[in-house]
C-alpha atoms as a PDB file:
ATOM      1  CA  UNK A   1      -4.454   1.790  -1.684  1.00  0.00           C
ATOM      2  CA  UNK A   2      -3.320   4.360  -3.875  1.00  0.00           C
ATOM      3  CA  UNK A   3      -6.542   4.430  -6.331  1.00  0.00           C
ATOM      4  CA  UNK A   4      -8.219   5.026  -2.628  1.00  0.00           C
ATOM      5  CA  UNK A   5      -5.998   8.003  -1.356  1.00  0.00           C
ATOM      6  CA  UNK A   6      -6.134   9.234  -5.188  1.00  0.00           C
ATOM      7  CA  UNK A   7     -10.200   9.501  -4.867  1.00  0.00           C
ATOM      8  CA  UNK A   8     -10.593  10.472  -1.367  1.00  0.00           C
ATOM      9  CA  UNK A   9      -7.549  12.785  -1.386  1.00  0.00           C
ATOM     10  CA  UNK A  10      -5.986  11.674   2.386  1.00  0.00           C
ATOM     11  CA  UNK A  11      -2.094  11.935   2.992  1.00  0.00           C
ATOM     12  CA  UNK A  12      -1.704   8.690   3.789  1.00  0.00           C
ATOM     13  CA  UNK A  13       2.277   9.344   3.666  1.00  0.00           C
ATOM     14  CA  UNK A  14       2.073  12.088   6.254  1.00  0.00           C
ATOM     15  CA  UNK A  15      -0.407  10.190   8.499  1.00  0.00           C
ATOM     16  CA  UNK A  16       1.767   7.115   8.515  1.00  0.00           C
ATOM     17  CA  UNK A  17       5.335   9.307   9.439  1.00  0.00           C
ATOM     18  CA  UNK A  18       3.315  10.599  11.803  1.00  0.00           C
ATOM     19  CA  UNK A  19       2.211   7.439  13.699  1.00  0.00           C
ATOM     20  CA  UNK A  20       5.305   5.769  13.407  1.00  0.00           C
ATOM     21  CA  UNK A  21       7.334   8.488  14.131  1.00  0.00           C
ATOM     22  CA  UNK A  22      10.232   9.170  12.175  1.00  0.00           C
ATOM     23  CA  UNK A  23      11.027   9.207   8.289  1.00  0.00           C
ATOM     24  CA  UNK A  24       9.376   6.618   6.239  1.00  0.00           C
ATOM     25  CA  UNK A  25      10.419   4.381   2.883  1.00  0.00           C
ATOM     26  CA  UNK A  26       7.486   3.507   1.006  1.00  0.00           C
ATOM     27  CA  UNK A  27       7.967   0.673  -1.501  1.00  0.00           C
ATOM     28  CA  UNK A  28       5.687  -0.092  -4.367  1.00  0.00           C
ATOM     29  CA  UNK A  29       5.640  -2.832  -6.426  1.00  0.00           C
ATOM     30  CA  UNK A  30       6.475  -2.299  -9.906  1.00  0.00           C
ATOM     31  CA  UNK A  31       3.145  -5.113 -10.346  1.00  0.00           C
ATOM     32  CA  UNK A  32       0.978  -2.393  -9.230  1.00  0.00           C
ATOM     33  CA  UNK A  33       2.784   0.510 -11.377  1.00  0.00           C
ATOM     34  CA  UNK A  34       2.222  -1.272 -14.266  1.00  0.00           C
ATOM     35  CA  UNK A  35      -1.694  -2.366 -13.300  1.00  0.00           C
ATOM     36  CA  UNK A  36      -2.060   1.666 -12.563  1.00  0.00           C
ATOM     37  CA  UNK A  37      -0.445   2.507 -15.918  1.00  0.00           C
ATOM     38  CA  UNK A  38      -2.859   0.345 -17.610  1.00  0.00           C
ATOM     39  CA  UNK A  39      -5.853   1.947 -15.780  1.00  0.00           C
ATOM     40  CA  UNK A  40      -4.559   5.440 -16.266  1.00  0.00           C
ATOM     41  CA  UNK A  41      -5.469   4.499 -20.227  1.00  0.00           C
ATOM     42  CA  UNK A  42      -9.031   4.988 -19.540  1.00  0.00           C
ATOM     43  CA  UNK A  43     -11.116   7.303 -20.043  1.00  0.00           C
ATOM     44  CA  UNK A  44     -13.213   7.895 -17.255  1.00  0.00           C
ATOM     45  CA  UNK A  45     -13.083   8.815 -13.310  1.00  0.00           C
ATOM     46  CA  UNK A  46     -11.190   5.570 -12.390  1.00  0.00           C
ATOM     47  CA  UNK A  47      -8.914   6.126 -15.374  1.00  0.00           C
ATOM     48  CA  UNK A  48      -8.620   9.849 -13.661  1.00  0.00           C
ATOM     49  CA  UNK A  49      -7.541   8.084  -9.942  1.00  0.00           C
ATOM     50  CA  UNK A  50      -5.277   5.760 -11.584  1.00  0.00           C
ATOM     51  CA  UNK A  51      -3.015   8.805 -12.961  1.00  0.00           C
ATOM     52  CA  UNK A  52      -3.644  10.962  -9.753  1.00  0.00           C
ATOM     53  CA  UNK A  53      -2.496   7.099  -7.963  1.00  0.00           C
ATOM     54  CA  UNK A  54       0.599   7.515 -10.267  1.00  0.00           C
ATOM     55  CA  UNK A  55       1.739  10.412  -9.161  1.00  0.00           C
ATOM     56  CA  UNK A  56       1.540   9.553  -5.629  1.00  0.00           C
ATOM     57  CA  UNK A  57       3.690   6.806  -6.660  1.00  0.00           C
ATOM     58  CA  UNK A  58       6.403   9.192  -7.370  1.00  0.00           C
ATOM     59  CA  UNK A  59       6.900   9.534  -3.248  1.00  0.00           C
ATOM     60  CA  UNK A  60       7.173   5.807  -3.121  1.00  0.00           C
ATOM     61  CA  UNK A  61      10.458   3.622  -3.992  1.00  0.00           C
ATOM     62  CA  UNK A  62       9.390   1.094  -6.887  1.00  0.00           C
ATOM     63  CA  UNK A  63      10.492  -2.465  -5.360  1.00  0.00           C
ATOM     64  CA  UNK A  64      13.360  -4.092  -7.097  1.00  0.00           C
ATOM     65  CA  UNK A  65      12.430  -7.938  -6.635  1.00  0.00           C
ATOM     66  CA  UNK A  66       9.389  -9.201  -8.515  1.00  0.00           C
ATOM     67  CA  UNK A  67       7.107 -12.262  -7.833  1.00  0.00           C
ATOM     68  CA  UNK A  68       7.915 -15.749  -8.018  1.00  0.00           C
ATOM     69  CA  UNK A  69       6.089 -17.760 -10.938  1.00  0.00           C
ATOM     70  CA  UNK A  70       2.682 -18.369  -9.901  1.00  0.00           C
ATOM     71  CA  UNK A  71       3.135 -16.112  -7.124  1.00  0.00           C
ATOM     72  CA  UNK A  72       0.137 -13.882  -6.269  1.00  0.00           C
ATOM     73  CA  UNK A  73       0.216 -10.151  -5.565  1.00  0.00           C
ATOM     74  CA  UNK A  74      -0.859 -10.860  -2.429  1.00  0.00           C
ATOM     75  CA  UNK A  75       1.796 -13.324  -1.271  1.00  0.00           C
ATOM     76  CA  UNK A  76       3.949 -11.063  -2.961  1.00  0.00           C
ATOM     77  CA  UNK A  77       3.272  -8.365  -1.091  1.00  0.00           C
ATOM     78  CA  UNK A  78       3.078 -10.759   2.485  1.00  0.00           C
ATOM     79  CA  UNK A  79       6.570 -12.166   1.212  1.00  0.00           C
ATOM     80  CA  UNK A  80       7.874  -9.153   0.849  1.00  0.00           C
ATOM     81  CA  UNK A  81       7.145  -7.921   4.180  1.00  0.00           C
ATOM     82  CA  UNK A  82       7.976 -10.600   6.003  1.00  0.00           C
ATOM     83  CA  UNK A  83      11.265 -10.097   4.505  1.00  0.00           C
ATOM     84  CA  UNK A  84      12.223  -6.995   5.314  1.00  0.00           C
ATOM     85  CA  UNK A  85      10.207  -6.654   8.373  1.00  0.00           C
ATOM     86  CA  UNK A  86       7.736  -4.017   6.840  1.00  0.00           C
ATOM     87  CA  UNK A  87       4.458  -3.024   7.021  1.00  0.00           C
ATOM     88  CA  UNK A  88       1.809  -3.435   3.989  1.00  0.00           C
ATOM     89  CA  UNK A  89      -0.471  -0.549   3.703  1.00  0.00           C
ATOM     90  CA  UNK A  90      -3.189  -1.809   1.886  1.00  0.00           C
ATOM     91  CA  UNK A  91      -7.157  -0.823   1.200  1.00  0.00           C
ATOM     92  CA  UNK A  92      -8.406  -4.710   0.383  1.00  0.00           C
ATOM     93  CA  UNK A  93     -10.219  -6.037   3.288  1.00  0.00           C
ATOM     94  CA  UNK A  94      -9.342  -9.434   2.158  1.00  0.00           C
ATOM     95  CA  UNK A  95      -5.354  -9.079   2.248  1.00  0.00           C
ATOM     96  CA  UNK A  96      -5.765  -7.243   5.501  1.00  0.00           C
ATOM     97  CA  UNK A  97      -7.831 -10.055   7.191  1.00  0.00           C
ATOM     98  CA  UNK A  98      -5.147 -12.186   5.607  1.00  0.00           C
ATOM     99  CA  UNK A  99      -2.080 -10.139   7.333  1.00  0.00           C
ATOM    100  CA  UNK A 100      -3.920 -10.423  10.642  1.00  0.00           C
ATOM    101  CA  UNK A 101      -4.092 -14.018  10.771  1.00  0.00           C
ATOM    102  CA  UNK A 102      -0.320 -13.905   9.624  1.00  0.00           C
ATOM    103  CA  UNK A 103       0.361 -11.723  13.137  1.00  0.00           C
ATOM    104  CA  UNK A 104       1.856  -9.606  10.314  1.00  0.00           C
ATOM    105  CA  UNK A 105       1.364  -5.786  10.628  1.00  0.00           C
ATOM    106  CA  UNK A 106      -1.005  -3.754   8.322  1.00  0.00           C
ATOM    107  CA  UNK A 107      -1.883  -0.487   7.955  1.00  0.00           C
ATOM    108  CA  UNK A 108      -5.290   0.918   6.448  1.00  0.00           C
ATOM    109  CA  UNK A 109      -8.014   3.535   5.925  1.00  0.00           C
ATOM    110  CA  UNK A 110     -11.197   3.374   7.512  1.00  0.00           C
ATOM    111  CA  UNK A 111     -14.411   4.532   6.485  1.00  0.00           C
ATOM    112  CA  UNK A 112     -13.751   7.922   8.759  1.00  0.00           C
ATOM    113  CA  UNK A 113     -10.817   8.453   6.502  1.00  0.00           C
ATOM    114  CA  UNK A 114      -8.248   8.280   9.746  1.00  0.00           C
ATOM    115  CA  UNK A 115      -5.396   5.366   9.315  1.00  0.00           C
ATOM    116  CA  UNK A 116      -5.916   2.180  11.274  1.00  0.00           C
ATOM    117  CA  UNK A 117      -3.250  -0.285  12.071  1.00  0.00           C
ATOM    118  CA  UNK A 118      -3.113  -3.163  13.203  1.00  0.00           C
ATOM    119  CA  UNK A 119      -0.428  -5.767  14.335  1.00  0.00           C
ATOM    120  CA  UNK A 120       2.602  -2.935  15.115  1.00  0.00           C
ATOM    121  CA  UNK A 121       4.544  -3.935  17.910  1.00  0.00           C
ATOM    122  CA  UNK A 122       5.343  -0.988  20.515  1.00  0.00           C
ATOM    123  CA  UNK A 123       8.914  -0.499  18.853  1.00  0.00           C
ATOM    124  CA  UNK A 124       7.183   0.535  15.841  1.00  0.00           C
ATOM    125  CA  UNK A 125       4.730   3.522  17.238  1.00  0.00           C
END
């Protein structure tokens, strides 16, 4: 999600406090700091997003825990949630199908570049 918001240039942070109302912690997982850092090496325009993702990083908590062995990024990042009853934000269409069929909440971009979610109960919005 943040190589997305890096290349499209949407305030996904804003957008979300907005929705949900109220003050947000956004977590990233030091897996996908490192997989940006390693990115950010090249040189060319998705080398340019990872860096620009990076820095949007800096408004995000990096998690503490780390994946079990043998444990995906994606069941890390359902695990995760599930745990401390938050909300993924995520741009993979594959995760977020995933998440759905979970009755787990998800947040997302659409094409029109306006947030979609999906899964919140009321308390949440």
């Amino acid at each position: 999600m943040l190589m997305m918001i890096a290349e499209k240039r949407v305030d996904v942070f804003r957008q979300i406090e907005t929705i949900l109302q109220g003050k947000i912690e956004f977590i990233v997982p030091r897996m996908v700091l490192t997989e940006l850092s390693r990115i950010a090496q090249e040189r060319s325009k998705r080398g340019r997003h990872a860096r620009l993702a990076l820095k949007l990083a800096k408004r995000c908590v990096p998690s503490q825990g780390s994946p079990a062995a043998r444990e995906s990024t994606d069941d890390y990042l359902a695990r995760v949630a599930r745990e401390t009853g938050g909300i993924v934000v995520t741009a993979d269409s594959e995760l977020r199908k995933r998440l759905r069929n979970a009755n787990m909440p998800v947040i997302y971009v659409r094409k029109d570049l306006r947030l979609a979610i999906e899964g919140i109960e009321p308390a949440y919005r």
